[in-house]
PDB file of N, CA and C in Angstrom:
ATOM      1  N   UNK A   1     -33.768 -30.002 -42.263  1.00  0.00           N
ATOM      2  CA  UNK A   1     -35.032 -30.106 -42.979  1.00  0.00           C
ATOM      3  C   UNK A   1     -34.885 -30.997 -44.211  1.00  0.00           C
ATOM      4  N   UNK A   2     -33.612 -30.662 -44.634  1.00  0.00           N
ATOM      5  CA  UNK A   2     -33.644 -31.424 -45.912  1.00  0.00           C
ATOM      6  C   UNK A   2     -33.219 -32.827 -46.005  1.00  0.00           C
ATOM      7  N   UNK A   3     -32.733 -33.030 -44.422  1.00  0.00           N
ATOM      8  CA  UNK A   3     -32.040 -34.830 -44.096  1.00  0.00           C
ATOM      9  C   UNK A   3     -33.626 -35.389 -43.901  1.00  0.00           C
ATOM     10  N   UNK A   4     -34.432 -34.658 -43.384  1.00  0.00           N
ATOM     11  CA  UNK A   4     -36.137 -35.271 -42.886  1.00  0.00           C
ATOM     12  C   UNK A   4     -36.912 -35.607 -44.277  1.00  0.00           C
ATOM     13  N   UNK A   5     -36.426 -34.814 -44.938  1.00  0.00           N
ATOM     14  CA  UNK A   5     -37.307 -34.778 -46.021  1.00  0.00           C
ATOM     15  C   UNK A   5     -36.367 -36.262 -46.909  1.00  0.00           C
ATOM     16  N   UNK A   6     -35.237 -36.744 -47.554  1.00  0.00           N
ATOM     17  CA  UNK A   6     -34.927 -37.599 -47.982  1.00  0.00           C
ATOM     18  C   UNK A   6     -34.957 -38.997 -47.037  1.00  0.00           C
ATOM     19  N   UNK A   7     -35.186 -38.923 -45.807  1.00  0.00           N
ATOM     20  CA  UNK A   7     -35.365 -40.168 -45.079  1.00  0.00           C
ATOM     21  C   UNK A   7     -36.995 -40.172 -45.056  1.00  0.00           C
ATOM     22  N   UNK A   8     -38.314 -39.474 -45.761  1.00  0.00           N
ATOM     23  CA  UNK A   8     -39.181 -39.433 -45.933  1.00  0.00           C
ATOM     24  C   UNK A   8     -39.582 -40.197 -47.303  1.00  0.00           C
ATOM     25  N   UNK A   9     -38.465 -39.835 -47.666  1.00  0.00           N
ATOM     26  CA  UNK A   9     -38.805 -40.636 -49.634  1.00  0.00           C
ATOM     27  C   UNK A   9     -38.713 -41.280 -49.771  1.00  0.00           C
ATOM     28  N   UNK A  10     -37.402 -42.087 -49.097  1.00  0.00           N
ATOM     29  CA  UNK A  10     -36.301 -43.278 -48.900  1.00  0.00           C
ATOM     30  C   UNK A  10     -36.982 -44.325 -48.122  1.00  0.00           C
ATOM     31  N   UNK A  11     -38.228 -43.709 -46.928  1.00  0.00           N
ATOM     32  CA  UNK A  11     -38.852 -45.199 -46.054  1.00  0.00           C
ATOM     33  C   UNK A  11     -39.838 -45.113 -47.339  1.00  0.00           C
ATOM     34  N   UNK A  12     -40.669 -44.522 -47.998  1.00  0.00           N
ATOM     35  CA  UNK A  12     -42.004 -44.298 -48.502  1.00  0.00           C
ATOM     36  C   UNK A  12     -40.907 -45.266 -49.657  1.00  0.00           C
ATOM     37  N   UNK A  13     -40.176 -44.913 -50.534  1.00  0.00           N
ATOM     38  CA  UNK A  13     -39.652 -45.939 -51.792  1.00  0.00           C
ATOM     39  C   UNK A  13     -39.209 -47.259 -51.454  1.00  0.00           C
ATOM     40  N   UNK A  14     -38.460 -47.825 -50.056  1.00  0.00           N
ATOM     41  CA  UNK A  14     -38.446 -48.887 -49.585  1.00  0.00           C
ATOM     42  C   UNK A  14     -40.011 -49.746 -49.646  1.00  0.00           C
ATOM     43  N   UNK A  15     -40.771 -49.251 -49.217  1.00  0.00           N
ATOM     44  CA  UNK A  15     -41.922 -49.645 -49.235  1.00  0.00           C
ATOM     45  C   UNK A  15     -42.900 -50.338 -50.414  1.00  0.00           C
ATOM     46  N   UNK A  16     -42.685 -48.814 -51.717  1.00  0.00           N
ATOM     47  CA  UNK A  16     -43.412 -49.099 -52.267  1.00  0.00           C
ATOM     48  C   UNK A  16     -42.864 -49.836 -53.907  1.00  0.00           C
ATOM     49  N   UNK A  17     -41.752 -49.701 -53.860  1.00  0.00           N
ATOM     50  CA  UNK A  17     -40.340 -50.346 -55.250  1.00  0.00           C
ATOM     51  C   UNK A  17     -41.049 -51.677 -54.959  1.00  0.00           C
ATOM     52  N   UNK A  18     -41.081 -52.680 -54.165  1.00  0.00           N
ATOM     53  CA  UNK A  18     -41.342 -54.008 -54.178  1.00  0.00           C
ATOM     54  C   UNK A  18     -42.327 -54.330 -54.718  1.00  0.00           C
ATOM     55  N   UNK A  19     -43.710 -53.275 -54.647  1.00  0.00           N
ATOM     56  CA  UNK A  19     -45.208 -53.614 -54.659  1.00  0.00           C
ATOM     57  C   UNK A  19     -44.734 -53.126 -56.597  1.00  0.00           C
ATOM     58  N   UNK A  20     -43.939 -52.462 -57.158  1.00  0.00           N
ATOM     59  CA  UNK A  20     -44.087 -51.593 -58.629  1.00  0.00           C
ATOM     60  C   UNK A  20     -43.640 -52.763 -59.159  1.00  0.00           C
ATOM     61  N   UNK A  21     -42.419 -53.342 -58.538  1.00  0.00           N
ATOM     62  CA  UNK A  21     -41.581 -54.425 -59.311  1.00  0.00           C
ATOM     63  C   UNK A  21     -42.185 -55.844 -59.596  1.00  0.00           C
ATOM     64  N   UNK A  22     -43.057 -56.258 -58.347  1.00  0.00           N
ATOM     65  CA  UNK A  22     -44.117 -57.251 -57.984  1.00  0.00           C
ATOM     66  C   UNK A  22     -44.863 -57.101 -59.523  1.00  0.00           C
ATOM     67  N   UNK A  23     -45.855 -55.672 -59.344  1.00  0.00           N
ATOM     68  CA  UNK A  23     -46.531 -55.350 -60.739  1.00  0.00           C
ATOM     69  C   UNK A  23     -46.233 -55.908 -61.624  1.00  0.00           C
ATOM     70  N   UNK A  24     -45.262 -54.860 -62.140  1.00  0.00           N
ATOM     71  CA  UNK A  24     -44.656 -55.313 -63.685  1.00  0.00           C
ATOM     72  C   UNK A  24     -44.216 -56.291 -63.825  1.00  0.00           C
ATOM     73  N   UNK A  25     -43.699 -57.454 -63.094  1.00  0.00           N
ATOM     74  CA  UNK A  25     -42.857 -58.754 -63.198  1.00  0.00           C
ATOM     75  C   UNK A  25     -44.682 -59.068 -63.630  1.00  0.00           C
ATOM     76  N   UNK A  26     -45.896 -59.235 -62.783  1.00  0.00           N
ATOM     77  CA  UNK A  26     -47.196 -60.057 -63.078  1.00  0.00           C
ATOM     78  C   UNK A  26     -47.461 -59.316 -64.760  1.00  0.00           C
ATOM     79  N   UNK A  27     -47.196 -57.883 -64.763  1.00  0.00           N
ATOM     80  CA  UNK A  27     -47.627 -57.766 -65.994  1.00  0.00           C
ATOM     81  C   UNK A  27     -47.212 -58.954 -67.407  1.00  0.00           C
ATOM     82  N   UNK A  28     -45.590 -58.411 -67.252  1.00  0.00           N
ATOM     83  CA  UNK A  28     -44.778 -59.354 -67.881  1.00  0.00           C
ATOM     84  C   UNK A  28     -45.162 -60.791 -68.180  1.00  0.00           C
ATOM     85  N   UNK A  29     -45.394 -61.114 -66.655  1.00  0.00           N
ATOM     86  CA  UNK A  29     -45.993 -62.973 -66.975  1.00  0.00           C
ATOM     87  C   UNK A  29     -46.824 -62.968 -67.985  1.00  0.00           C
ATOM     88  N   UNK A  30     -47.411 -62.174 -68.065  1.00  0.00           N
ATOM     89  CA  UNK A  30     -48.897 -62.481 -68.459  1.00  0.00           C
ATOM     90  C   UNK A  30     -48.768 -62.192 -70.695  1.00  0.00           C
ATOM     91  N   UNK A  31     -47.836 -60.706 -70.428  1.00  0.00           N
ATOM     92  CA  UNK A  31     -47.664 -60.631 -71.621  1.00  0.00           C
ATOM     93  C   UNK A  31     -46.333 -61.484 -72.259  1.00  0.00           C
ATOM     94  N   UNK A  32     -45.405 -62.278 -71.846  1.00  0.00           N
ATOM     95  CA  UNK A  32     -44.704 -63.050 -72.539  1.00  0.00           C
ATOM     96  C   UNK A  32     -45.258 -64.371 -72.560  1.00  0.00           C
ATOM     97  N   UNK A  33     -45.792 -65.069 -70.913  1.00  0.00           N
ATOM     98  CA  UNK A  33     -46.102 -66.135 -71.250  1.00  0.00           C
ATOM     99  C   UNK A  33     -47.310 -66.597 -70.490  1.00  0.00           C
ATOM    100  N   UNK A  34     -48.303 -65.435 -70.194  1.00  0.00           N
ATOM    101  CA  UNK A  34     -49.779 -65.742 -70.119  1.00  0.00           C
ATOM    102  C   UNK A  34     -50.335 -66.656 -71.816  1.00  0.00           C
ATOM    103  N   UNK A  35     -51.636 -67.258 -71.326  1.00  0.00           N
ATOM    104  CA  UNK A  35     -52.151 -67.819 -71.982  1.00  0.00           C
ATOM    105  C   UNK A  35     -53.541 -67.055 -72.513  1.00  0.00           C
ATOM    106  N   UNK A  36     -54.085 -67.645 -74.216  1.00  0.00           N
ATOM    107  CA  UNK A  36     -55.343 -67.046 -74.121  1.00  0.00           C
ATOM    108  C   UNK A  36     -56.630 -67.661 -74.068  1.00  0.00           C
ATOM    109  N   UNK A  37     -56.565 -68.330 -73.212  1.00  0.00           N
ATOM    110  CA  UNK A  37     -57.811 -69.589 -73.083  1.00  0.00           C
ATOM    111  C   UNK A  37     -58.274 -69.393 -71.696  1.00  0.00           C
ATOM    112  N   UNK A  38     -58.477 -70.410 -71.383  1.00  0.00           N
ATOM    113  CA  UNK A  38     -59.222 -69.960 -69.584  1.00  0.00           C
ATOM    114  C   UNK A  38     -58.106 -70.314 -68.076  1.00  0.00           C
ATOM    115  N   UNK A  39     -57.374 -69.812 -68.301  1.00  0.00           N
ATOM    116  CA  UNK A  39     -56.034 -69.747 -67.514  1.00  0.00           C
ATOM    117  C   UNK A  39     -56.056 -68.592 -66.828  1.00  0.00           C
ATOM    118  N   UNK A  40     -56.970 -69.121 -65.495  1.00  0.00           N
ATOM    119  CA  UNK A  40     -57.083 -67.820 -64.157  1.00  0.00           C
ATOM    120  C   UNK A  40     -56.311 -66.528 -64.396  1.00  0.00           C
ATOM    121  N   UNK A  41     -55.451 -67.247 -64.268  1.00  0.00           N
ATOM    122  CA  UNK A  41     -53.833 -65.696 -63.699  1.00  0.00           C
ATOM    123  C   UNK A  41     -53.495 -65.024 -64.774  1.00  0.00           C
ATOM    124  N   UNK A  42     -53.219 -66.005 -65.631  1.00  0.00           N
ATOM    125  CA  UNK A  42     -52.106 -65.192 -66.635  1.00  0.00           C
ATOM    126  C   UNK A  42     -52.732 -65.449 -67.884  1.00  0.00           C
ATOM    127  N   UNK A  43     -54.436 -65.390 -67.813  1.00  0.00           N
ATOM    128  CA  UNK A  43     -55.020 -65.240 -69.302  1.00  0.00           C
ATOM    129  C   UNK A  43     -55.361 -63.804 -69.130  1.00  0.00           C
ATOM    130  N   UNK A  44     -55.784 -62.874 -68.026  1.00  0.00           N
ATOM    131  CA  UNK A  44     -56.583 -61.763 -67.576  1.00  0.00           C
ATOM    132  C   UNK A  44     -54.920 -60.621 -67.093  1.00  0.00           C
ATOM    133  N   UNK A  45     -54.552 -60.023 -68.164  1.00  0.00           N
ATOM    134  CA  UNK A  45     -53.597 -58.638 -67.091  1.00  0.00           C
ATOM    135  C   UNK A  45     -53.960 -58.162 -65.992  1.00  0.00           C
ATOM    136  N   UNK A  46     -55.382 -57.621 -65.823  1.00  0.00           N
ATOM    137  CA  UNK A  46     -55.439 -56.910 -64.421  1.00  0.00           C
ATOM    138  C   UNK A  46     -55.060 -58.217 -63.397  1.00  0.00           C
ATOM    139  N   UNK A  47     -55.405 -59.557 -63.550  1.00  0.00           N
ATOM    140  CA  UNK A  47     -55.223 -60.606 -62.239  1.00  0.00           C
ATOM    141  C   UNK A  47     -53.854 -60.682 -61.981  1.00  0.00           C
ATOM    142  N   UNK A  48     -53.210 -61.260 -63.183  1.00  0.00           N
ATOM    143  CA  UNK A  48     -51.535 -60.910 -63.184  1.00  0.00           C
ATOM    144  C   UNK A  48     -51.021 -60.308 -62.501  1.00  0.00           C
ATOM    145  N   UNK A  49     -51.115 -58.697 -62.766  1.00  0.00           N
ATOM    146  CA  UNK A  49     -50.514 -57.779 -62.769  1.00  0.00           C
ATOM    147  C   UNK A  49     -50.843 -57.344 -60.646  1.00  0.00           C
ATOM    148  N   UNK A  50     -52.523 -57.469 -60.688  1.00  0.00           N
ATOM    149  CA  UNK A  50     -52.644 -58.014 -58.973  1.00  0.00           C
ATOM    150  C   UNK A  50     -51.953 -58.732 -58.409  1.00  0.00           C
ATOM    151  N   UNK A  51     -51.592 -59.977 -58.732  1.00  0.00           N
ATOM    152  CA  UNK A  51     -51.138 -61.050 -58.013  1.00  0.00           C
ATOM    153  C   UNK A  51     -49.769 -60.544 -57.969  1.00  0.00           C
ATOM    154  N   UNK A  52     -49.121 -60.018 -59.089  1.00  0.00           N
ATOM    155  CA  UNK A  52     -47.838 -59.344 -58.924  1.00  0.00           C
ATOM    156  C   UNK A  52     -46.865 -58.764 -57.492  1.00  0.00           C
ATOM    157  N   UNK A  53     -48.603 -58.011 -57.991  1.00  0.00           N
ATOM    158  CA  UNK A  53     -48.403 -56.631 -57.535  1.00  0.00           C
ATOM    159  C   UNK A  53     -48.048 -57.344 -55.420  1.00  0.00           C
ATOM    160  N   UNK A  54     -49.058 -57.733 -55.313  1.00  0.00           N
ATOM    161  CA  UNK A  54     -49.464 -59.086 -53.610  1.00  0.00           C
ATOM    162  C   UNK A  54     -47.767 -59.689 -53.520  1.00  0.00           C
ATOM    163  N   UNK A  55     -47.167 -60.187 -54.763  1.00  0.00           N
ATOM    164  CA  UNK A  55     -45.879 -60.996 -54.084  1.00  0.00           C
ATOM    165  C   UNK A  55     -45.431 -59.916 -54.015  1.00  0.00           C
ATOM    166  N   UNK A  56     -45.321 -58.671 -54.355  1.00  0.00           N
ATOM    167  CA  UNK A  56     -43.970 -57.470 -54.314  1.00  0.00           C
ATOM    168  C   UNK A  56     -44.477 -57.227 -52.744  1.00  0.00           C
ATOM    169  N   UNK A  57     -45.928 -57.060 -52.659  1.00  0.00           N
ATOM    170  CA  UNK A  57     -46.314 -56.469 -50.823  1.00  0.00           C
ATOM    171  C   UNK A  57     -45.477 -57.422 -49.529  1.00  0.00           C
ATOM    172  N   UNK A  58     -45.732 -58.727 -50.218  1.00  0.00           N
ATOM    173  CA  UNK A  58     -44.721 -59.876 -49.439  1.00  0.00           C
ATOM    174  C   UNK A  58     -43.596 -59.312 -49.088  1.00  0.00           C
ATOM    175  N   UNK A  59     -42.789 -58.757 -49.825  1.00  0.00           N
ATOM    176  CA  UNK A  59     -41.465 -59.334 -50.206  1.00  0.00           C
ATOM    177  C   UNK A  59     -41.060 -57.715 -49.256  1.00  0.00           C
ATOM    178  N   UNK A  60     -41.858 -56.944 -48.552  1.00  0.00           N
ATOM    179  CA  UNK A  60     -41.420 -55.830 -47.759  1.00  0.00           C
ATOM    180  C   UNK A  60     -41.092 -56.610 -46.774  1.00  0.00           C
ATOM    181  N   UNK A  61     -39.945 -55.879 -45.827  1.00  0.00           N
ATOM    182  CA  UNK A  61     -39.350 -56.250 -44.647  1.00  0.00           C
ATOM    183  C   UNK A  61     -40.455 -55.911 -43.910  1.00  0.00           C
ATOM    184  N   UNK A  62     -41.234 -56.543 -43.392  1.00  0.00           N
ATOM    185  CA  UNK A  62     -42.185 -55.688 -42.240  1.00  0.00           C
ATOM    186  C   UNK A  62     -41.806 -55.548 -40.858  1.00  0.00           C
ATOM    187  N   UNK A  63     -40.840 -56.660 -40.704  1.00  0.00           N
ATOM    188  CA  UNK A  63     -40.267 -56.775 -39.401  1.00  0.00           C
ATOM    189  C   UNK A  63     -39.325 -55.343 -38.835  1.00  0.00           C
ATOM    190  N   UNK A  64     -38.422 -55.118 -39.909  1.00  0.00           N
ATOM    191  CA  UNK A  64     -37.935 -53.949 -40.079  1.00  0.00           C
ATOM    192  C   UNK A  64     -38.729 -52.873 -38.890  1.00  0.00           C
ATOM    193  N   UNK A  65     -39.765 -52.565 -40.293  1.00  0.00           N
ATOM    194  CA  UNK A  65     -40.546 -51.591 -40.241  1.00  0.00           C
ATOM    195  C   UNK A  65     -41.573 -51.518 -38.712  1.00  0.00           C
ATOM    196  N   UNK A  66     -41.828 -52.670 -38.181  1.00  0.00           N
ATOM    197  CA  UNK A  66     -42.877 -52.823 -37.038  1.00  0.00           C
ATOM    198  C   UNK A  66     -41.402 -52.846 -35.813  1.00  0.00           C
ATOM    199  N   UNK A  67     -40.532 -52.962 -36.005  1.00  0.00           N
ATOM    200  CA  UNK A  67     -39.287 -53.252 -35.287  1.00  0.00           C
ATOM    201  C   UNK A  67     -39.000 -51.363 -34.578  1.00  0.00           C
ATOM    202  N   UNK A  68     -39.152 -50.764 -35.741  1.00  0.00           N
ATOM    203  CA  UNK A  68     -38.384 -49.284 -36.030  1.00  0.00           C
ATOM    204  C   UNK A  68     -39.653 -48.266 -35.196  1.00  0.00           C
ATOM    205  N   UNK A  69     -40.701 -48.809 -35.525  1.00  0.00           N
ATOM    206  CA  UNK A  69     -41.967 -48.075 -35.315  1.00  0.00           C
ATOM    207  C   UNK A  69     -41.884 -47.891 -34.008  1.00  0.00           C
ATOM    208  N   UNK A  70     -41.733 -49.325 -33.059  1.00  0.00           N
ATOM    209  CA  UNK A  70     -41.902 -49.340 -31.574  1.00  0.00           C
ATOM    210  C   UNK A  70     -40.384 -48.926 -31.082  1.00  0.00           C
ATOM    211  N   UNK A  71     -39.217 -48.915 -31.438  1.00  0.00           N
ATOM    212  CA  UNK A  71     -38.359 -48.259 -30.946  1.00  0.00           C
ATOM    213  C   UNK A  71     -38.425 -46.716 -30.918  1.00  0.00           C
ATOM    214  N   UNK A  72     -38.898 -45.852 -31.812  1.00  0.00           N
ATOM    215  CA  UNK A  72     -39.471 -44.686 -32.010  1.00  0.00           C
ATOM    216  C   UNK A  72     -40.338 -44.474 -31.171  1.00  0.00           C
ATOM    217  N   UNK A  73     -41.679 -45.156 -31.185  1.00  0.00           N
ATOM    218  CA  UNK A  73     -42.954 -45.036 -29.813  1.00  0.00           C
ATOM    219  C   UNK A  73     -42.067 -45.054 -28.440  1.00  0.00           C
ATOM    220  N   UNK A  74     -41.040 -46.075 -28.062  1.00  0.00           N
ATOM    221  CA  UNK A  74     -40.126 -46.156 -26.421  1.00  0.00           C
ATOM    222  C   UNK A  74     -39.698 -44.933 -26.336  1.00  0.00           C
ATOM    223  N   UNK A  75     -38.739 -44.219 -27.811  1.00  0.00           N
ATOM    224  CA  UNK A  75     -38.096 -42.684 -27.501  1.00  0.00           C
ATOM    225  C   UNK A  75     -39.163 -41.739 -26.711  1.00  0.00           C
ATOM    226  N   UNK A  76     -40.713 -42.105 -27.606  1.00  0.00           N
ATOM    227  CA  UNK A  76     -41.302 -40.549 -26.987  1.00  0.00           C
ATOM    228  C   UNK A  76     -41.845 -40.226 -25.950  1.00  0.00           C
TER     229      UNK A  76
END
């Protein structure tokens, strides 16, 4: 029960660490070297911190994950 339960946290944090790190790296842009004039991305935090957030979603293995899914679906 308790091996199910840490390979539950472990796919769910694989997942979602990229999209947090994505975040805060856009936050960052924006607060070290965003601009305050009319500069789309990195004059506005919430856009930043979106767009961030979009390269961290990239940067998941999906292949992995769509790879693992259908070997699991063949077992059942």
């Amino acid at each position: 029960m308790e091996r199910n339960r840490i390979k539950i946290i472990w796919k769910w944090t694989k997942r979602v660490f990229p999209v947090l790190t994505g975040a805060s790296a856009g936050y960052a842009y924006y607060y070290y070297i965003g601009c305050s004039g009319s500069c789309p991305i990195s004059g506005n935090p919430y856009i930043s911190t979106i767009y961030g957030a979009s390269a961290g979603f990239l940067l998941i293995d999906w292949k992995q994950i769509f790879n693992k899914n259908k070997k699991q679906e063949a077992e059942e």
